[in-house]
N, C-alpha and C. Protein backbone atom coordinates (compact mmCIF):
# COMPACT_ATOMS: atom_id res chain seq x y z
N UNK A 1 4.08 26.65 29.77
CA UNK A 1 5.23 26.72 28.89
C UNK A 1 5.37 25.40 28.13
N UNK A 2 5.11 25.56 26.38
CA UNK A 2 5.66 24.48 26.24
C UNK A 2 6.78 24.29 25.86
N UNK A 3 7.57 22.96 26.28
CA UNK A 3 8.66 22.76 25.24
C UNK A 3 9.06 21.95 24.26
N UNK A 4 9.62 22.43 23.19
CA UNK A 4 9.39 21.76 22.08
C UNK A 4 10.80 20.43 22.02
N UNK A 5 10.36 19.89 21.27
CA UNK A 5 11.32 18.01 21.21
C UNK A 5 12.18 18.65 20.09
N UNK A 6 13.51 18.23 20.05
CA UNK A 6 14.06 18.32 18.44
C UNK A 6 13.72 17.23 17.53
N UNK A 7 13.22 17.91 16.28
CA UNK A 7 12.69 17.03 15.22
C UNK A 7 13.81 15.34 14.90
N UNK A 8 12.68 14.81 14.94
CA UNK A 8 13.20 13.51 15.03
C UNK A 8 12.88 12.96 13.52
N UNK A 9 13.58 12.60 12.36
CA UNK A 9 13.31 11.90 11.07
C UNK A 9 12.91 10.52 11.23
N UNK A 10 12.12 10.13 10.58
CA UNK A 10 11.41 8.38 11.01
C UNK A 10 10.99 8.13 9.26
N UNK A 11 11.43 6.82 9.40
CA UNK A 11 10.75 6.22 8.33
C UNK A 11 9.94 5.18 8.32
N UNK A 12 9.10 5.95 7.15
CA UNK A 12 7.83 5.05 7.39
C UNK A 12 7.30 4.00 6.35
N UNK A 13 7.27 2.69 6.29
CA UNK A 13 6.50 2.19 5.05
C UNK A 13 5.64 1.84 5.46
N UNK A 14 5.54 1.25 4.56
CA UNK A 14 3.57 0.14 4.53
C UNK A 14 4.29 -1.20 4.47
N UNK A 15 4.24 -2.28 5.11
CA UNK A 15 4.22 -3.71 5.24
C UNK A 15 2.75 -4.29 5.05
N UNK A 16 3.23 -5.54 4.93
CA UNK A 16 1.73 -5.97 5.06
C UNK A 16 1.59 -6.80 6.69
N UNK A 17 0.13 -6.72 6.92
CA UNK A 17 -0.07 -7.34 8.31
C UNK A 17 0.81 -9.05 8.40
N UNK A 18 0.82 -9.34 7.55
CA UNK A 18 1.66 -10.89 7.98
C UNK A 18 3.21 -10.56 7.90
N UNK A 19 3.81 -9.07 7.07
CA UNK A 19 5.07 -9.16 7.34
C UNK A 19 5.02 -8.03 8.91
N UNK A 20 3.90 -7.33 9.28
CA UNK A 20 4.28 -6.87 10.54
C UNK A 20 4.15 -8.15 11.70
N UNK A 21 3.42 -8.86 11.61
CA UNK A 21 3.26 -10.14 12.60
C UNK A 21 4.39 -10.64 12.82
N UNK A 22 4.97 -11.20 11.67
CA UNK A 22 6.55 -11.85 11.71
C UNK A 22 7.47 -10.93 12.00
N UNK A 23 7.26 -9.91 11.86
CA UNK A 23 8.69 -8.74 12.73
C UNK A 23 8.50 -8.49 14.13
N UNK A 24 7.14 -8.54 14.20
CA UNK A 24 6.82 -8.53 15.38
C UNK A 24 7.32 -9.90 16.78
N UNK A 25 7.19 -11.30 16.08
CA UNK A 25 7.51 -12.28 16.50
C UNK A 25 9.18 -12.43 16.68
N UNK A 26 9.63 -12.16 15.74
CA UNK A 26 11.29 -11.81 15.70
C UNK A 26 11.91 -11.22 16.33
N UNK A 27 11.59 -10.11 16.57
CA UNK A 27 12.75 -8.89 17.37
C UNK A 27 12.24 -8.70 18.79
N UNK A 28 13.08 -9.14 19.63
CA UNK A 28 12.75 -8.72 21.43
C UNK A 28 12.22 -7.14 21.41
N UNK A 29 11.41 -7.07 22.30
CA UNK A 29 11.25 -5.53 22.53
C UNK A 29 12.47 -4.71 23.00
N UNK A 30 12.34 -3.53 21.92
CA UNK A 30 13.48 -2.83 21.60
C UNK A 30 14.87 -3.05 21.05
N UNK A 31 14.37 -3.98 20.31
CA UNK A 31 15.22 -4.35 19.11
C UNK A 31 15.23 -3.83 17.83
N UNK A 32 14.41 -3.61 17.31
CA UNK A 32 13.56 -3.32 16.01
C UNK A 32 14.52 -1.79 15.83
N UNK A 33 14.23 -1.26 16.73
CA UNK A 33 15.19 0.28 16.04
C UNK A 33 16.38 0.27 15.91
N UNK A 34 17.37 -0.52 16.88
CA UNK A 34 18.89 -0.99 16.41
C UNK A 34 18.93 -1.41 15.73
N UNK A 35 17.83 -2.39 15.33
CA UNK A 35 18.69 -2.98 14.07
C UNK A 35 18.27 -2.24 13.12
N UNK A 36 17.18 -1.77 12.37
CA UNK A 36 16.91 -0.73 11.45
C UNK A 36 17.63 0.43 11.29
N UNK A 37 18.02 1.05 12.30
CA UNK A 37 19.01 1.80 12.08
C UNK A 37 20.23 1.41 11.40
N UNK A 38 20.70 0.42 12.05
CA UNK A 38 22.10 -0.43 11.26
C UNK A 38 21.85 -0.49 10.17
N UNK A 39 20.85 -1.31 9.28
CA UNK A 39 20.63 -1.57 8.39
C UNK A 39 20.65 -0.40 7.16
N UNK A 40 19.96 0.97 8.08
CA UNK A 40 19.95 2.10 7.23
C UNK A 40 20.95 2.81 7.04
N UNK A 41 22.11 2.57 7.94
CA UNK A 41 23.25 3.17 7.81
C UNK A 41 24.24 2.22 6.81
N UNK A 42 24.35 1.17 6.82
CA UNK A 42 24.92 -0.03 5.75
C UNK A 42 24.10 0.60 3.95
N UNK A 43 22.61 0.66 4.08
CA UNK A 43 22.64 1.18 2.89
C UNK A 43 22.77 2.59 2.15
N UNK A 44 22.84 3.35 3.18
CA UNK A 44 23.63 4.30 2.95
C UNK A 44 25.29 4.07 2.60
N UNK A 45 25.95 3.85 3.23
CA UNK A 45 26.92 3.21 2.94
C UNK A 45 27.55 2.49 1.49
N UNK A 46 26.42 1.66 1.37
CA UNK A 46 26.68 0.81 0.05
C UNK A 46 26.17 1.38 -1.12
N UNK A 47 24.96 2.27 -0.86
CA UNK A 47 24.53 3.17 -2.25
C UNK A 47 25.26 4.54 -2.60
N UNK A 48 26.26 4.56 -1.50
CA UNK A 48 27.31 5.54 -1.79
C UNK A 48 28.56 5.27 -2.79
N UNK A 49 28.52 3.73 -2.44
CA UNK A 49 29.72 3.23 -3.30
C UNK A 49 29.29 2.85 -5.03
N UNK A 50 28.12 1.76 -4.62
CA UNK A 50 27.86 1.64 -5.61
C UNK A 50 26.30 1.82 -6.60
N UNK A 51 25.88 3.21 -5.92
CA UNK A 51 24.59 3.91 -6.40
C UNK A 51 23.56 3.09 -7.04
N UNK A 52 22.85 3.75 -8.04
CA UNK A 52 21.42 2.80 -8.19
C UNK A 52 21.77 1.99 -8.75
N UNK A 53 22.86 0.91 -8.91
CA UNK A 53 23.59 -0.68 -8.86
C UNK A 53 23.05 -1.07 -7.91
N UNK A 54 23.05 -0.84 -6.99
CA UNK A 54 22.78 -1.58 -6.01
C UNK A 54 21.65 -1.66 -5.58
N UNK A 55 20.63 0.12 -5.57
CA UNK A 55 18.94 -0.09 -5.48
C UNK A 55 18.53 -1.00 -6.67
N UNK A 56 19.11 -1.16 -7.25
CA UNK A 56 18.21 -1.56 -8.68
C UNK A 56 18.09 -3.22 -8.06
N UNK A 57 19.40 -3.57 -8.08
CA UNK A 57 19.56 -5.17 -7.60
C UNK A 57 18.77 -5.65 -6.31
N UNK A 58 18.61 -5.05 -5.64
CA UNK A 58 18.02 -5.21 -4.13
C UNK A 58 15.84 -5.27 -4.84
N UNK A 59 15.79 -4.02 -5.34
CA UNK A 59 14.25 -3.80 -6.33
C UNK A 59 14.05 -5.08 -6.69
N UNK A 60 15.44 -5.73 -7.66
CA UNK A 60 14.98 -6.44 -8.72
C UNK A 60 15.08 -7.83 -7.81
N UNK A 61 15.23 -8.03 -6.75
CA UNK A 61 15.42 -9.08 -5.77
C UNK A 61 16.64 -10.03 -6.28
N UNK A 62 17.54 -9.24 -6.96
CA UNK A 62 18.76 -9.93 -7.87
C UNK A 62 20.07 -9.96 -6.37
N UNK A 63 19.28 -9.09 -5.59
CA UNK A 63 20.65 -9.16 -4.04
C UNK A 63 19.43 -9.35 -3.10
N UNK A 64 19.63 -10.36 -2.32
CA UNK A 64 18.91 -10.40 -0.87
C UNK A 64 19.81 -10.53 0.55
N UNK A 65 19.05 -10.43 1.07
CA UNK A 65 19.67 -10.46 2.44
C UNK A 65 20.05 -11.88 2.63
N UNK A 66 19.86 -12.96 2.17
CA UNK A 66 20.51 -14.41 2.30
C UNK A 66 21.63 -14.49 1.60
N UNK A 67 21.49 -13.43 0.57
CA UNK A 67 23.57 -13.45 0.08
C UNK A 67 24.34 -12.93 1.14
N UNK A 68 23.91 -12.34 1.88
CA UNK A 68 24.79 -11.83 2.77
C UNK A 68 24.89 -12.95 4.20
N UNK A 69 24.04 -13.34 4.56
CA UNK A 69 24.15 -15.00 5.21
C UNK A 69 24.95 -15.68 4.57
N UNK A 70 25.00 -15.96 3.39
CA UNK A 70 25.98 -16.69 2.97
C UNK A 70 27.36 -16.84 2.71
N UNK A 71 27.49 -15.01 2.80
CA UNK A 71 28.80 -14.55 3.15
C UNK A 71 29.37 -14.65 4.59
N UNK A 72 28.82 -14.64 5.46
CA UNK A 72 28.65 -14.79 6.85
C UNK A 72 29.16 -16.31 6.70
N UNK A 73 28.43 -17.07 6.15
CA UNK A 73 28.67 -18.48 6.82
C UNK A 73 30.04 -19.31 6.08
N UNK A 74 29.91 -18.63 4.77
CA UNK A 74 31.24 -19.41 4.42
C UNK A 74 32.63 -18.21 4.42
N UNK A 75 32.89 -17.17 5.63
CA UNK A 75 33.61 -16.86 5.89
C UNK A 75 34.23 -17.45 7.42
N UNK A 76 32.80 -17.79 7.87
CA UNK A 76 33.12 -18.92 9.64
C UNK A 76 33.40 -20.41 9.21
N UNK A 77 33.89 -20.95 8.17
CA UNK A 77 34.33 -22.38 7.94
C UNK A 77 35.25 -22.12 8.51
């Protein structure tokens, strides 16, 4: 008998081997899917509000993830 898994959605890109090395070095084992998940739910989130504004800016490397560090840090002064 087999039994079947419920379909599980995964996403997949292509990195390159020096950005899988460095993710690899970064995230404790079993880290990597919490936080990706988070991350995918935030841009869901934010491309809800403010649609391809916001893919476009992120594409155009006009928003990075260090603006958001920076929001982080000068909200803890």
């Amino acid at each position: 008998m087999v039994t079947e898994r419920p379909y599980r959605p995964r996403l997949s890109v292509e990195i390159t081997e020096e950005q899988a090395k460095a993710l690899q070095a970064l995230f404790p084992w079993g880290l990597k899917n919490a936080f990706f998940q988070a991350i995918v739910d935030d841009v869901i989130e934010i491309g809800k509000k403010h649609g391809h504004t916001f893919l476009a800016a992120v594409i155009a490397r006009k928003l990075k993830a260090g603006d958001f560090v920076k929001e982080l840090q000068d909200g803890n002064d």
